[in-house]
N, C-alpha and C. Protein backbone atom coordinates (compact mmCIF):
# COMPACT_ATOMS: atom_id res chain seq x y z
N UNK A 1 0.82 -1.19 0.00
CA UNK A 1 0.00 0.00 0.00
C UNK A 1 0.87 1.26 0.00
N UNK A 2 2.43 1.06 0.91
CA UNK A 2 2.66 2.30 0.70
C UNK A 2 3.41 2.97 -0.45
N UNK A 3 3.27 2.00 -1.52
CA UNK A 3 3.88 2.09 -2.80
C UNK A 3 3.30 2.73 -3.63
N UNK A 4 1.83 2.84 -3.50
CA UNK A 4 0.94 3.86 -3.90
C UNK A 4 0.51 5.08 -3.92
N UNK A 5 1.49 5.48 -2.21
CA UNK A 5 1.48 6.86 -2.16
C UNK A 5 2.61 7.18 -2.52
N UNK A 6 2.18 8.90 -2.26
CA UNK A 6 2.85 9.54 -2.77
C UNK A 6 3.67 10.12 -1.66
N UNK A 7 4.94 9.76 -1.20
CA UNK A 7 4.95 10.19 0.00
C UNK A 7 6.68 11.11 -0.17
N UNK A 8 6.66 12.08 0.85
CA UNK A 8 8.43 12.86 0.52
C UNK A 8 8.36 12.93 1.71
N UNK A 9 10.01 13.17 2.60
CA UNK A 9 10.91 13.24 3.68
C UNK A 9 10.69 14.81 4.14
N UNK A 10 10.21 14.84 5.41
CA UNK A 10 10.14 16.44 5.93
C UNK A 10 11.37 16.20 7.11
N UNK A 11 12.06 17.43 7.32
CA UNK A 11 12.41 17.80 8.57
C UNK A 11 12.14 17.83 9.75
N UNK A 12 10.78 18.15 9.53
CA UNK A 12 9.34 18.64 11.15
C UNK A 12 8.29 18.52 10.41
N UNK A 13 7.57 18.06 11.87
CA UNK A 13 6.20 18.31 11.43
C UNK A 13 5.50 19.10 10.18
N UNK A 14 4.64 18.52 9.56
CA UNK A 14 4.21 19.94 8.88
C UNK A 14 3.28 20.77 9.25
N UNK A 15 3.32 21.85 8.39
CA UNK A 15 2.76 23.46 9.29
C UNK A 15 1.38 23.24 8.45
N UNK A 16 0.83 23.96 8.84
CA UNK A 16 -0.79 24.29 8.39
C UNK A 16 -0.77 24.61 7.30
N UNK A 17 -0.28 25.41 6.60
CA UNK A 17 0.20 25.67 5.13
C UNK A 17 0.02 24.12 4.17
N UNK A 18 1.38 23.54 4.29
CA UNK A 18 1.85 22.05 4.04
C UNK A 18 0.35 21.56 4.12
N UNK A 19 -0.10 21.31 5.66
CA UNK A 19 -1.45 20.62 5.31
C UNK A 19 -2.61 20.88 4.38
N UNK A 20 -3.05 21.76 4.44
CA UNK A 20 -3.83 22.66 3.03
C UNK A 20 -2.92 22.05 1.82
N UNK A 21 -1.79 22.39 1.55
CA UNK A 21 -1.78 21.90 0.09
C UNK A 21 -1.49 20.50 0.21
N UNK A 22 -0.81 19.59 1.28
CA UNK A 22 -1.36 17.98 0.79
C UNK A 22 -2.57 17.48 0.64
N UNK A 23 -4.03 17.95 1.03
CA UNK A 23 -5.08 18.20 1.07
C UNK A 23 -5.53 18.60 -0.54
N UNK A 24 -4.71 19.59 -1.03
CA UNK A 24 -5.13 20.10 -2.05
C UNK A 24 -4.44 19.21 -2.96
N UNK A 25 -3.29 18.60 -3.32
CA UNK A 25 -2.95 17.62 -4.06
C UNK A 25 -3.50 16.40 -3.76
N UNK A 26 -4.21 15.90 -2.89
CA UNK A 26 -4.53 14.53 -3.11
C UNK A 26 -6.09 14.98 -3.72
N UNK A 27 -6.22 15.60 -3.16
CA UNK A 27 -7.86 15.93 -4.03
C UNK A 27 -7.79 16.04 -5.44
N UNK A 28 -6.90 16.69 -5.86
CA UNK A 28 -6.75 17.40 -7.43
C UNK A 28 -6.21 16.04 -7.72
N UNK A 29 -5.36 15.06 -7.68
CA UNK A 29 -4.91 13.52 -7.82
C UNK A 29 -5.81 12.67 -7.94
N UNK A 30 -6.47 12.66 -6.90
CA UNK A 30 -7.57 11.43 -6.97
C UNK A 30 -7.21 10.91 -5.97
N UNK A 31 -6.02 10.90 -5.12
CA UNK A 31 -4.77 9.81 -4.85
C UNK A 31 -4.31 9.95 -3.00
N UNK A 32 -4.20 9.23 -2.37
CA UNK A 32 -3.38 9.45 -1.32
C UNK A 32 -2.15 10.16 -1.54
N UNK A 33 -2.06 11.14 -0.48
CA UNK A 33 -0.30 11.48 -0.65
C UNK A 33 0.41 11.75 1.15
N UNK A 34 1.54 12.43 1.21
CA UNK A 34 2.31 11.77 2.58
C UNK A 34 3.30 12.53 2.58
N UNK A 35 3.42 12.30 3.80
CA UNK A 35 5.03 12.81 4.48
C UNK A 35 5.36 12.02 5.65
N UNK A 36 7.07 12.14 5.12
CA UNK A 36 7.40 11.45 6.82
C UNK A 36 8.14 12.85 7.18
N UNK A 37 8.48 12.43 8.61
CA UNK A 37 8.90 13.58 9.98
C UNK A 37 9.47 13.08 10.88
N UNK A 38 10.37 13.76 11.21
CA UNK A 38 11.17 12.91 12.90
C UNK A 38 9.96 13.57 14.13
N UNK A 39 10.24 11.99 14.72
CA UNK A 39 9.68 12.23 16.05
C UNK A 39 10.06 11.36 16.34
N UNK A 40 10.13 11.22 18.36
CA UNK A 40 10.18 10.32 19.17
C UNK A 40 11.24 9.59 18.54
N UNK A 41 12.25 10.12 18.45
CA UNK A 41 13.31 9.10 17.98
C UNK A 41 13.42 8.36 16.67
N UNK A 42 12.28 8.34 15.81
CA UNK A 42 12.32 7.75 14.66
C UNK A 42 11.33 8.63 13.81
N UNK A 43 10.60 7.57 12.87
CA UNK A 43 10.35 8.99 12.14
C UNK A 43 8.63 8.58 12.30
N UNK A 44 7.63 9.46 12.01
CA UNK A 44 6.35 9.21 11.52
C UNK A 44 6.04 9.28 10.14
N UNK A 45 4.86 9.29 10.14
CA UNK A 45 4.11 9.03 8.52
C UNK A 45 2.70 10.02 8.64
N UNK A 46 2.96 11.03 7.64
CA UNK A 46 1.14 11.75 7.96
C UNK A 46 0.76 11.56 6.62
N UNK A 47 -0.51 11.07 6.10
CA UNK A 47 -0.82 10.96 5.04
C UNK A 47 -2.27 11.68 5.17
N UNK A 48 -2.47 11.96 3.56
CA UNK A 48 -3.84 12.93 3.24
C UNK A 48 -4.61 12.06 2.54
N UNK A 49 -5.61 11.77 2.37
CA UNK A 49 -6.52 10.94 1.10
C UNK A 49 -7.16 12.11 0.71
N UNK A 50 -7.85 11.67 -0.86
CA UNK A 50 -8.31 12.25 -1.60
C UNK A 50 -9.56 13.27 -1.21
N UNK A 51 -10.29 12.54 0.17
CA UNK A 51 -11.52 13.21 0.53
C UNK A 51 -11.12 14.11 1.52
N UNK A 52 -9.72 14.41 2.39
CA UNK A 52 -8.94 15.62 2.79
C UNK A 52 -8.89 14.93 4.14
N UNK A 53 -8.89 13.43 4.44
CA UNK A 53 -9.10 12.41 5.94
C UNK A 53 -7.43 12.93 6.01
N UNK A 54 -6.90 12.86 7.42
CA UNK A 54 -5.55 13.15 7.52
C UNK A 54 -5.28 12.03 8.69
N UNK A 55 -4.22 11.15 8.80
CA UNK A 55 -4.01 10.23 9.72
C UNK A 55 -2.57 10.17 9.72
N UNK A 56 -2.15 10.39 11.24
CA UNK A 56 -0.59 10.06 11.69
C UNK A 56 -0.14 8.16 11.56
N UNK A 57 0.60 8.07 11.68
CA UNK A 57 0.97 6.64 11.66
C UNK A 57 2.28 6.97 11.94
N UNK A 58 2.61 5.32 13.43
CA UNK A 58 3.84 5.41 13.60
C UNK A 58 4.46 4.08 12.51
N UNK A 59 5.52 4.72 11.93
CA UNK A 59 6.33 3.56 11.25
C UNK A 59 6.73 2.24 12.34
N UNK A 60 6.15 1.23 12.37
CA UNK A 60 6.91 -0.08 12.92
C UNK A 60 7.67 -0.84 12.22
N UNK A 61 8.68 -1.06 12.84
CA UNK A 61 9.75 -2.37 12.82
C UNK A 61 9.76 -3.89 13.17
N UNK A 62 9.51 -4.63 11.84
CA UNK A 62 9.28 -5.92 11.92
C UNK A 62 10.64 -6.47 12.19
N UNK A 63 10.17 -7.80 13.35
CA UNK A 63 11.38 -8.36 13.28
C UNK A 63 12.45 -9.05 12.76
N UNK A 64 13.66 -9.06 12.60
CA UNK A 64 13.71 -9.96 11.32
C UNK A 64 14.98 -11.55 12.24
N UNK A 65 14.80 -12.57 11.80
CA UNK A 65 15.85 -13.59 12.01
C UNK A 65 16.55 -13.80 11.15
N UNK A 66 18.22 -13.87 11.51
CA UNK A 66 19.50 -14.37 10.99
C UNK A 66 19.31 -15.74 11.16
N UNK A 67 19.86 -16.32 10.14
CA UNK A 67 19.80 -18.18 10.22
C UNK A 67 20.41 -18.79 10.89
N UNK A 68 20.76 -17.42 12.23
CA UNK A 68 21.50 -18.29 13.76
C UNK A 68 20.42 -18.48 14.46
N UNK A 69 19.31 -18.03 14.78
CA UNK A 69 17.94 -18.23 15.31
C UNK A 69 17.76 -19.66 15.23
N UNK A 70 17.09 -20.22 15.94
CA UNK A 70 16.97 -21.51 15.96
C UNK A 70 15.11 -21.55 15.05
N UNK A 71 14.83 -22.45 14.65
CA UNK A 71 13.50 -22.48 14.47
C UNK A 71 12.43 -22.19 15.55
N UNK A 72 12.33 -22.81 16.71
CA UNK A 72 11.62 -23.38 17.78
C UNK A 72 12.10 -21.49 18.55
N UNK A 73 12.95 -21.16 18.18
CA UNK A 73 13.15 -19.62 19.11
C UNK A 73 11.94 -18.89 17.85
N UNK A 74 12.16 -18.80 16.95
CA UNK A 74 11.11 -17.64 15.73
C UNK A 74 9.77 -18.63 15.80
N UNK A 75 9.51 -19.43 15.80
CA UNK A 75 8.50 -19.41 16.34
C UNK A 75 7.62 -19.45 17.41
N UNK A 76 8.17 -19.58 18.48
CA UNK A 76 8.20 -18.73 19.71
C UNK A 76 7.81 -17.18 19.50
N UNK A 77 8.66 -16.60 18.95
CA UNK A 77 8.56 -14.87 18.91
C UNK A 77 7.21 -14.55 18.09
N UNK A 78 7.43 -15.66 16.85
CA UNK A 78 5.88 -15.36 16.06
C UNK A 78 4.44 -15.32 17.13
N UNK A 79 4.84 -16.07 17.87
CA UNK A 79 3.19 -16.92 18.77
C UNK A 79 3.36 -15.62 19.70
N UNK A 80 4.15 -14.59 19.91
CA UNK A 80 3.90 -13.90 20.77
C UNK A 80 3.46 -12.37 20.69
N UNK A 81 3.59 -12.40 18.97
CA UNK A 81 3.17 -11.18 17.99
C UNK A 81 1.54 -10.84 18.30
């Protein structure tokens, strides 16, 4: 899904300005569009849809196993997702 938006790298938050025109490009698009932003140590995701809905999202980090993991340990970690 997030291959579909349209999304670019901010500095900060965006300002009220920014919001009005991602608002105004996803409307005039048809299309979802986005930004990421530092926060809290990593970054967020604010995206606009076409009907002007605005939603934060925190980026998560899936876990990943090296083929030193035992089987019986990752699936363990899976059952606890």
């Amino acid at each position: 899904m997030d291959d579909q938006i349209d999304t670019h790298d901010l500095d900060a938050p965006p300002d009220a300005d920014l919001i009005t025109e991602l608002r105004d490009r996803a409307h005039d698009r048809g299309e979802a569009v986005g930004v990421t932003f530092p926060a809290d140590g990593g970054r967020k995701r604010f995206v606009v849809s076409p009907r002007g809905t605005c939603v934060l999202l925190n980026d998560t980090r899936e876990d990943s196993f090296n083929p030193s993991v035992g089987v019986e340990e990752i699936a363990a970690a899976l059952q606890d997702q």
